[in-house]
PDB file of N, CA and C in Angstrom:
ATOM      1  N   UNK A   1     -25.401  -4.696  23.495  1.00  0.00           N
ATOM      2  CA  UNK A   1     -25.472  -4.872  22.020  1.00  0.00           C
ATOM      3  C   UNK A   1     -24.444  -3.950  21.355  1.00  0.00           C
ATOM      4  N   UNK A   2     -24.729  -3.023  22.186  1.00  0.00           N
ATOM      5  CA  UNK A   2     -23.420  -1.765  21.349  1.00  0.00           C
ATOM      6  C   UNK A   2     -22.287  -2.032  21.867  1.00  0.00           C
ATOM      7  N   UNK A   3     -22.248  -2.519  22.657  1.00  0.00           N
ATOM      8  CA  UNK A   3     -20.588  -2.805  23.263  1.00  0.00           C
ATOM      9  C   UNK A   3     -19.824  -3.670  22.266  1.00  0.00           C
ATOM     10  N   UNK A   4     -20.912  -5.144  22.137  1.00  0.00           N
ATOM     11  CA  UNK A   4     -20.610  -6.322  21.921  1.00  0.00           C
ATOM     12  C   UNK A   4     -19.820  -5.739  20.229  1.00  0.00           C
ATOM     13  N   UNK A   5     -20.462  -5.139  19.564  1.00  0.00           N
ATOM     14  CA  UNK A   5     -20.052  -4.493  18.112  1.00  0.00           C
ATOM     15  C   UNK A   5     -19.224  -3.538  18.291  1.00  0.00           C
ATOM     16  N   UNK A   6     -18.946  -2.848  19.399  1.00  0.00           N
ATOM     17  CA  UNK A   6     -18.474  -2.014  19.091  1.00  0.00           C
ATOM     18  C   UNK A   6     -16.481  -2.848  19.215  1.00  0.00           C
ATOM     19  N   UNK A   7     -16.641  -3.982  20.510  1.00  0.00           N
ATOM     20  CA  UNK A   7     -15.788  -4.333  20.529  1.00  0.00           C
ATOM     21  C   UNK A   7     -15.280  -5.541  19.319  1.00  0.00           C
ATOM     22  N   UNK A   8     -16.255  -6.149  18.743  1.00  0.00           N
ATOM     23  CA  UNK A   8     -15.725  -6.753  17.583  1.00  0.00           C
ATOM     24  C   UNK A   8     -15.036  -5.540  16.606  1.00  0.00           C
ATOM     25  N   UNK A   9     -15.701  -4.573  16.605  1.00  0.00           N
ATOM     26  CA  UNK A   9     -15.124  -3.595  15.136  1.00  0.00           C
ATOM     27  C   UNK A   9     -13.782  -3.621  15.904  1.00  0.00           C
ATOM     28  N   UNK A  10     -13.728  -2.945  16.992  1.00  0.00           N
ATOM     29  CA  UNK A  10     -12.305  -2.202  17.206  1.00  0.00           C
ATOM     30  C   UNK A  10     -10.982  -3.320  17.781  1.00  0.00           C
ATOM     31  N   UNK A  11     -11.639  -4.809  17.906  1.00  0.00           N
ATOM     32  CA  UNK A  11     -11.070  -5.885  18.643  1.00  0.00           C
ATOM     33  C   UNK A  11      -9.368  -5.327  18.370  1.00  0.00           C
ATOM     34  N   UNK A  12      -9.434  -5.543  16.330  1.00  0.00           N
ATOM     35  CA  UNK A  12      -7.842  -5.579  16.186  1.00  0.00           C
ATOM     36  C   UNK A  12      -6.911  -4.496  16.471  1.00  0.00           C
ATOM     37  N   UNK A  13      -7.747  -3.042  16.648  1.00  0.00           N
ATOM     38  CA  UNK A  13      -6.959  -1.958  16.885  1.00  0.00           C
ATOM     39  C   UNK A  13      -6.463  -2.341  18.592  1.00  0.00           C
ATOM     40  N   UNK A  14      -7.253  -2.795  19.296  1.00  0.00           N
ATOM     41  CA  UNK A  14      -7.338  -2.805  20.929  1.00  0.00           C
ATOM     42  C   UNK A  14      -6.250  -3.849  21.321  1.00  0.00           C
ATOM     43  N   UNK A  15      -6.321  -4.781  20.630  1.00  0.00           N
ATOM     44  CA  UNK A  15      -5.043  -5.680  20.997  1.00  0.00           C
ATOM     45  C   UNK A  15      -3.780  -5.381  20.633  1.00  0.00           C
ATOM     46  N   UNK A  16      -4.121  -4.211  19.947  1.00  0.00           N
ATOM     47  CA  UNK A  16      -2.509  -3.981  19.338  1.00  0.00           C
ATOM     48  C   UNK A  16      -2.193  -2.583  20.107  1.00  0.00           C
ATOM     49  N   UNK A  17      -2.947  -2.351  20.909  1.00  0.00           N
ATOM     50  CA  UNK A  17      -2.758  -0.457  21.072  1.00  0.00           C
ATOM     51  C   UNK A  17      -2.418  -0.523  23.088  1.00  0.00           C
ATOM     52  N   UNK A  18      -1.544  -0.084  23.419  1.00  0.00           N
ATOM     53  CA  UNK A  18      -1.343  -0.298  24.553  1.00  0.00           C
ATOM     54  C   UNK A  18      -2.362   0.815  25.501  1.00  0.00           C
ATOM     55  N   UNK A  19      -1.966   2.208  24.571  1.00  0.00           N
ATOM     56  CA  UNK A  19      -2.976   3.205  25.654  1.00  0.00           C
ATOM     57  C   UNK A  19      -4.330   3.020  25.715  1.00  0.00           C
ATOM     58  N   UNK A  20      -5.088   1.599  24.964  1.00  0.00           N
ATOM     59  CA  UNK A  20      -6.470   1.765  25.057  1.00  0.00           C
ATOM     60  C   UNK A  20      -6.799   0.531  25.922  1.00  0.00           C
ATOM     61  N   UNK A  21      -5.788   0.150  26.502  1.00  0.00           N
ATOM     62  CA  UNK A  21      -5.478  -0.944  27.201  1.00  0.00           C
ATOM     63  C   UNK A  21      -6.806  -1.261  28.467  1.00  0.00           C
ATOM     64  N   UNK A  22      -7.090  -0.464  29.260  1.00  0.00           N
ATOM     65  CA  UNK A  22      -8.050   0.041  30.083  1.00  0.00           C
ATOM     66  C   UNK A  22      -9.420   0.207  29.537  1.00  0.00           C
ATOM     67  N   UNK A  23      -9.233   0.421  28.768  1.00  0.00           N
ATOM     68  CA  UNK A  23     -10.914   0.372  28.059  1.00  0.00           C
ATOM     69  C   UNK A  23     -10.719  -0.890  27.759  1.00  0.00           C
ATOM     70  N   UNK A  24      -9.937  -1.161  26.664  1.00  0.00           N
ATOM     71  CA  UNK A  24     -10.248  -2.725  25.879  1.00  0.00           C
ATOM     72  C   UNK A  24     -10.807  -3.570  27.246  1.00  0.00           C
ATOM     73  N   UNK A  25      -9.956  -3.716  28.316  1.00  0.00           N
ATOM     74  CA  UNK A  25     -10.341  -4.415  29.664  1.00  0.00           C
ATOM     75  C   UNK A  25     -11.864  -4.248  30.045  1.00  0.00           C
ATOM     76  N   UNK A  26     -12.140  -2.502  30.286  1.00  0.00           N
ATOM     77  CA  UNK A  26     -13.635  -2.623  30.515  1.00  0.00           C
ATOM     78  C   UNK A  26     -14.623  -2.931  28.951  1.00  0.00           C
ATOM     79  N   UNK A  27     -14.813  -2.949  28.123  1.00  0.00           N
ATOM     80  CA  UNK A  27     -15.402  -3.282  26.840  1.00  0.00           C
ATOM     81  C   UNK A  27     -15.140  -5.113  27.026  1.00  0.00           C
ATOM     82  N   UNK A  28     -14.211  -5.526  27.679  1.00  0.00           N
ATOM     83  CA  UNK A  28     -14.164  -7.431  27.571  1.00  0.00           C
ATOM     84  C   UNK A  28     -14.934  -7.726  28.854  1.00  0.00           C
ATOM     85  N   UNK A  29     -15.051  -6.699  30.032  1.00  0.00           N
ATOM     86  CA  UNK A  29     -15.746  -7.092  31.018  1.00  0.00           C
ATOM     87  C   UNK A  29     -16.533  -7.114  31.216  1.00  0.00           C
ATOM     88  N   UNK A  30     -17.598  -5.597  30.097  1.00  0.00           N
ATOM     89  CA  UNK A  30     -19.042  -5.371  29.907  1.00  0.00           C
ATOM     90  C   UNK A  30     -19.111  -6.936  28.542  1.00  0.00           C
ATOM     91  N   UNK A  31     -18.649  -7.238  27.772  1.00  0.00           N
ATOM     92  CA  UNK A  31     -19.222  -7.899  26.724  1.00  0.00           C
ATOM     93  C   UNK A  31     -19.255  -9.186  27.996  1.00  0.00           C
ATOM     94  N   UNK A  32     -18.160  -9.792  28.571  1.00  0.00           N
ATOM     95  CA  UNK A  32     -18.539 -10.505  29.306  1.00  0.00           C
ATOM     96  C   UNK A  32     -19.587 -10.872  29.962  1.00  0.00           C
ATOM     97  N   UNK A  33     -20.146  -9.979  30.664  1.00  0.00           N
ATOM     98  CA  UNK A  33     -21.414  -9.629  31.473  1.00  0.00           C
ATOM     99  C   UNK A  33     -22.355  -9.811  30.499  1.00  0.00           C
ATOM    100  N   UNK A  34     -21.993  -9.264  29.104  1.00  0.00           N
ATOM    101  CA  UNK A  34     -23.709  -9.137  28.546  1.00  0.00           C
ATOM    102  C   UNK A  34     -23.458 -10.712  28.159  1.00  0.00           C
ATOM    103  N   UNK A  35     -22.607 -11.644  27.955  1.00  0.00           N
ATOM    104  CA  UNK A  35     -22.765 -13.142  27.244  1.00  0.00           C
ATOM    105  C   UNK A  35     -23.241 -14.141  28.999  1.00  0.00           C
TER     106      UNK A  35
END
């Protein structure tokens, strides 16, 4: 649940930000898992 929001809030910073690159990946793999 907290992922899922946390990655909508930060979606547009994460696609645009290269060093958070690795997280954004794990945050799409946990939201994955939770859908």
């Amino acid at each position: 649940m907290i992922l899922c929001n946390l990655y909508q809030y930060f979606h547009p910073a994460l696609s645009n930000t290269e060093d958070i690159a690795e997280e954004n990946d794990f945050i799409r793999g946990s939201h994955a898992i939770k859908s």
